[in-house]
PDB file of N, CA and C in Angstrom:
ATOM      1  N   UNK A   1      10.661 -25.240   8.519  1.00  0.00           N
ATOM      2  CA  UNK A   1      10.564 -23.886   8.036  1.00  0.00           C
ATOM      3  C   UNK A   1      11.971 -23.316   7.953  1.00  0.00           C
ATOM      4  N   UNK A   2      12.170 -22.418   6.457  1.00  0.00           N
ATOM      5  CA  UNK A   2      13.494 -21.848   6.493  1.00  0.00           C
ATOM      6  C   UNK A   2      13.398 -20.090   6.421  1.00  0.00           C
ATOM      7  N   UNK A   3      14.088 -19.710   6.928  1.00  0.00           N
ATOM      8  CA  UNK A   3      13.960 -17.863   6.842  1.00  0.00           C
ATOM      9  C   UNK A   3      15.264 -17.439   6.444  1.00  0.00           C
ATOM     10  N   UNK A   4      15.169 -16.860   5.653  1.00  0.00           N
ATOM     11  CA  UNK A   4      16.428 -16.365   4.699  1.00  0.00           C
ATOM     12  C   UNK A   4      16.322 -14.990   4.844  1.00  0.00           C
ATOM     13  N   UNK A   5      17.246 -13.949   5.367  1.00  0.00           N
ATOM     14  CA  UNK A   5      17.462 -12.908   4.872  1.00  0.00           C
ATOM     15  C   UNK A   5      18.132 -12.796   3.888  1.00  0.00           C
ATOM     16  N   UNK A   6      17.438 -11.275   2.892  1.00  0.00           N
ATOM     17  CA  UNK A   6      18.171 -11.724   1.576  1.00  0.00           C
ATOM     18  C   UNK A   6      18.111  -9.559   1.288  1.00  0.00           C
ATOM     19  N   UNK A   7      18.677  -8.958   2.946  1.00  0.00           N
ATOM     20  CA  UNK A   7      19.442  -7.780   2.623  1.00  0.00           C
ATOM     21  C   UNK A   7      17.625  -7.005   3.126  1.00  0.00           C
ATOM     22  N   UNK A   8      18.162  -5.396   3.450  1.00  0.00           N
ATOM     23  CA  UNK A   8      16.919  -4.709   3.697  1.00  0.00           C
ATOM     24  C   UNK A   8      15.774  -5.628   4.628  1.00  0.00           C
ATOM     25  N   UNK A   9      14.803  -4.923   4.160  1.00  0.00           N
ATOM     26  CA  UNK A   9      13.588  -5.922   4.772  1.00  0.00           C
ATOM     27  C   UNK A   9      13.076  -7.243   4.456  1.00  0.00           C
ATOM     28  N   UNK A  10      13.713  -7.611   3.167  1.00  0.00           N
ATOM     29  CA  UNK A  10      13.890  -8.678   2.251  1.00  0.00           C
ATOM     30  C   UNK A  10      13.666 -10.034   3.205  1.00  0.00           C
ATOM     31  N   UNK A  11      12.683 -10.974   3.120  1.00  0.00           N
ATOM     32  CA  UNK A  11      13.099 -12.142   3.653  1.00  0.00           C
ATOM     33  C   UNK A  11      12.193 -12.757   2.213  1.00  0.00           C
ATOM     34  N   UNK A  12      12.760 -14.414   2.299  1.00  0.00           N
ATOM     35  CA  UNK A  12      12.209 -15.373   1.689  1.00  0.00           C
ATOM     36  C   UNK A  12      11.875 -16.408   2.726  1.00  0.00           C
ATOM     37  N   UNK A  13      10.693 -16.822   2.563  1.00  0.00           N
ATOM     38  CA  UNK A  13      10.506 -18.037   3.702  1.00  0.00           C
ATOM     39  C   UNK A  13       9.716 -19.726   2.786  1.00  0.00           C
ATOM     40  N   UNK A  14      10.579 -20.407   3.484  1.00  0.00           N
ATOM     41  CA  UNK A  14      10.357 -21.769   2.695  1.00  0.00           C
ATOM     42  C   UNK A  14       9.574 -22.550   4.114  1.00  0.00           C
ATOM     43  N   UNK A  15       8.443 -22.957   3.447  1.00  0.00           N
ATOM     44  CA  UNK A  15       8.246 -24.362   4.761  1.00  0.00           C
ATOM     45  C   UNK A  15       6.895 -25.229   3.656  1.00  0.00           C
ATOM     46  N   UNK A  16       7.714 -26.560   4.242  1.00  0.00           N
ATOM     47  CA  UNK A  16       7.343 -27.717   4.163  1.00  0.00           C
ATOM     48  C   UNK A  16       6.319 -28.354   4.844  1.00  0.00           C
ATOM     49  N   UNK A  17       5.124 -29.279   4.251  1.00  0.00           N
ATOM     50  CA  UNK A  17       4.463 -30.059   4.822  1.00  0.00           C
ATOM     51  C   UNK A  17       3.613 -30.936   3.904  1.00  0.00           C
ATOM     52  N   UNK A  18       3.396 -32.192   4.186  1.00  0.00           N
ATOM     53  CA  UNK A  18       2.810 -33.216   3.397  1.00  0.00           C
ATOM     54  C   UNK A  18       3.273 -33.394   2.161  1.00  0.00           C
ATOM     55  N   UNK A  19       4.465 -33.095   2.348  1.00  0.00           N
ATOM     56  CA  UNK A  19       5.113 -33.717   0.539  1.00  0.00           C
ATOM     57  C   UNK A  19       4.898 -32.528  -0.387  1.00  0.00           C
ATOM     58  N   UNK A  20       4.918 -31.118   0.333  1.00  0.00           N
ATOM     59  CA  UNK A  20       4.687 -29.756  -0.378  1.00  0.00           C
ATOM     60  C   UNK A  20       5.358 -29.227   0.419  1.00  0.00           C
ATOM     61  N   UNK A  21       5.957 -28.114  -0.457  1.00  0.00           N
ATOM     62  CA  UNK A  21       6.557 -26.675  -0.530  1.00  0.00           C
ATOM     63  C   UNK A  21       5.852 -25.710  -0.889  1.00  0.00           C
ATOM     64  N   UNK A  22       5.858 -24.746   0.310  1.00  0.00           N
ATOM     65  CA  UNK A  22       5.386 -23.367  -0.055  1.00  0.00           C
ATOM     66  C   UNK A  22       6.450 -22.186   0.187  1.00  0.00           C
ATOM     67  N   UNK A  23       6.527 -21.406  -0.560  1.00  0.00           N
ATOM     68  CA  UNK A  23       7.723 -20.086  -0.593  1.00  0.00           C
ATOM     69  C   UNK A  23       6.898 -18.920  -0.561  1.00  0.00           C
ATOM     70  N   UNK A  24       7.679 -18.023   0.820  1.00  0.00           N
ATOM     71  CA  UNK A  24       7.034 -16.689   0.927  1.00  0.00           C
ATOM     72  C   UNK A  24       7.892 -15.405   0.397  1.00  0.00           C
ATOM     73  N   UNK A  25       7.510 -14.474  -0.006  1.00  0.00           N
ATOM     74  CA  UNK A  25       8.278 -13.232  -0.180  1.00  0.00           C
ATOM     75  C   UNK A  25       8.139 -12.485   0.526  1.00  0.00           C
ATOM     76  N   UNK A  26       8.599 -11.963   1.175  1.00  0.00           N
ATOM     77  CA  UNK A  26       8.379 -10.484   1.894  1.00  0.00           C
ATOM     78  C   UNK A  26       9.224  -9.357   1.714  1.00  0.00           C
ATOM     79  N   UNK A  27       8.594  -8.355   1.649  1.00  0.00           N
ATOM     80  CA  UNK A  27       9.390  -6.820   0.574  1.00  0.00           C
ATOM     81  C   UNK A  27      10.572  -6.936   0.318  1.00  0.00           C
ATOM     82  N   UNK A  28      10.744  -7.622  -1.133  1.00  0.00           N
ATOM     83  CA  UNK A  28      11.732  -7.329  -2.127  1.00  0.00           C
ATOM     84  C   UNK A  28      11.841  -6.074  -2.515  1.00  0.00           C
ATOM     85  N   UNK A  29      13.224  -5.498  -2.278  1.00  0.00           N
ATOM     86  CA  UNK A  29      13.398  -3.841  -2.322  1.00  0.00           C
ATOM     87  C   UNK A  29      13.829  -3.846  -4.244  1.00  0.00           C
ATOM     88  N   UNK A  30      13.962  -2.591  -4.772  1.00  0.00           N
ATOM     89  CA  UNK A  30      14.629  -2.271  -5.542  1.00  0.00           C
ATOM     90  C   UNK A  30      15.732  -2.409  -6.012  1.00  0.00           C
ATOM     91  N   UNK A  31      16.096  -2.226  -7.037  1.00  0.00           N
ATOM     92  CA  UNK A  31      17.815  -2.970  -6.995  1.00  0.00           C
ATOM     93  C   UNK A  31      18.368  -1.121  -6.801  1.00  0.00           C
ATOM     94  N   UNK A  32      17.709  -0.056  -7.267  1.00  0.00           N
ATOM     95  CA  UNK A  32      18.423   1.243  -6.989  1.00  0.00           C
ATOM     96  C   UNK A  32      18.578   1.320  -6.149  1.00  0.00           C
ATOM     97  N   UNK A  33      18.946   0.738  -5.022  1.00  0.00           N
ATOM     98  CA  UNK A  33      18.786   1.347  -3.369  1.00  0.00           C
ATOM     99  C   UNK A  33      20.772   1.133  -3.838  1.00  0.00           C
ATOM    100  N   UNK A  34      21.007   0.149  -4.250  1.00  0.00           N
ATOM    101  CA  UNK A  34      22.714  -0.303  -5.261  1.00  0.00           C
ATOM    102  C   UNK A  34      22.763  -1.607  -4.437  1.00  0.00           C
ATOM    103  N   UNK A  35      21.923  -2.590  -3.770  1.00  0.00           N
ATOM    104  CA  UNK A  35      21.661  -3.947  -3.141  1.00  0.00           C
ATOM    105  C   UNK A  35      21.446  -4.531  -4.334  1.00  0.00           C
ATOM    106  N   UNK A  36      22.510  -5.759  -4.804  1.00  0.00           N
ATOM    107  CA  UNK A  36      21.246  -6.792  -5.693  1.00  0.00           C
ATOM    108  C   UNK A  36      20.847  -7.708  -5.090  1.00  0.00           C
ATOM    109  N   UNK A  37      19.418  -7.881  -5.547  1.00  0.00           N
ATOM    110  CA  UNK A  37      18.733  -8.941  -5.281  1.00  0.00           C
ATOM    111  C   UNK A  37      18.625 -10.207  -5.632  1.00  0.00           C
ATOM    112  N   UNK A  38      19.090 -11.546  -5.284  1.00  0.00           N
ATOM    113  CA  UNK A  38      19.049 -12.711  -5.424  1.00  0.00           C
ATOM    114  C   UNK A  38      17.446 -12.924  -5.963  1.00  0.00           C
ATOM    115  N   UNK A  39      17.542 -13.676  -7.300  1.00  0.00           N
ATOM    116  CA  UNK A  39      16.617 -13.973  -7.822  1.00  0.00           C
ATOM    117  C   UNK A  39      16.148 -15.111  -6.507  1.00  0.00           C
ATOM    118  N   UNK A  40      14.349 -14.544  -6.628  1.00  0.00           N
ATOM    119  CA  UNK A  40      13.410 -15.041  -5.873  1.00  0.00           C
ATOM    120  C   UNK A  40      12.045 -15.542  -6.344  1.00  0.00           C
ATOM    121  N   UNK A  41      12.087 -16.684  -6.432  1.00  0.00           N
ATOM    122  CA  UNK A  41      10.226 -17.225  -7.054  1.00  0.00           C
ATOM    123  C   UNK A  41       9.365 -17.868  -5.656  1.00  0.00           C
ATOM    124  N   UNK A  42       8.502 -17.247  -5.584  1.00  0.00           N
ATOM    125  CA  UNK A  42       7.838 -17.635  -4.358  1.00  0.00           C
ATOM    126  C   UNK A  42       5.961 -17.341  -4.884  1.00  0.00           C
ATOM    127  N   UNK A  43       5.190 -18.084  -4.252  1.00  0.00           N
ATOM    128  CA  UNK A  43       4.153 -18.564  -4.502  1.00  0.00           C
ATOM    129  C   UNK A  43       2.874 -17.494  -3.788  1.00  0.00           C
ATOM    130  N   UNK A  44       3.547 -17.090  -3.156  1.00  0.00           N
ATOM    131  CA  UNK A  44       2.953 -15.941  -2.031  1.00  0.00           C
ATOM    132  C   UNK A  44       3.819 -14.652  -1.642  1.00  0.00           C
ATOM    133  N   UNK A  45       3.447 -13.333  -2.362  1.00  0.00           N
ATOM    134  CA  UNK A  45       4.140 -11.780  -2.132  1.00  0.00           C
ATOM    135  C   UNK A  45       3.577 -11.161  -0.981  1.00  0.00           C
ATOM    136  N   UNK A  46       4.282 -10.811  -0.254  1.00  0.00           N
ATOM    137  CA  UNK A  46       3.576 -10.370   0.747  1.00  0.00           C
ATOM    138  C   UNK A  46       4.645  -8.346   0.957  1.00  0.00           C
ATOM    139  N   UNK A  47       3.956  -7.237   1.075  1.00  0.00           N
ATOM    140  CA  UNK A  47       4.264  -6.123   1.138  1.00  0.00           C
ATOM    141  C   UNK A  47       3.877  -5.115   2.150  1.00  0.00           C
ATOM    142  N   UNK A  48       4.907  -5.082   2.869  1.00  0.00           N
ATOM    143  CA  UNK A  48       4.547  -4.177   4.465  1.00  0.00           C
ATOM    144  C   UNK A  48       4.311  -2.634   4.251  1.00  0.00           C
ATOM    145  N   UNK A  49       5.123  -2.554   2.637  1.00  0.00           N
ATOM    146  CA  UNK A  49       5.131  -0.496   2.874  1.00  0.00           C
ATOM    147  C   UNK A  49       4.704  -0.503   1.624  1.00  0.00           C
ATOM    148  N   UNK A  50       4.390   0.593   0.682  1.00  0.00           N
ATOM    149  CA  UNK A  50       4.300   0.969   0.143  1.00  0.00           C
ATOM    150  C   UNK A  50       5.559   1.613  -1.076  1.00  0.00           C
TER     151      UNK A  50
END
């Protein structure tokens, strides 16, 4: 399993098993906050706030 902060509340999480990859998102902020965001493709969004 990998955990990436990627700024704010922002994480990406990668983990492996049986010859698969799965990628998580968790709250990708806005780019107005003036943070850019590293392009992120993940298979599963997951959103704590509103």
């Amino acid at each position: 399993m990998n955990i990436n902060w990627l700024g704010q509340s922002c994480f990406e999480i990668t983990a492996k098993a049986n010859n698969s990859e799965v990628k998580i998102a968790i709250d990708p902020f806005d780019e107005s906050l003036g943070l850019g965001l590293p392009k992120v493709e993940a298979q599963i969004l997951l959103l704590s706030t509103q």
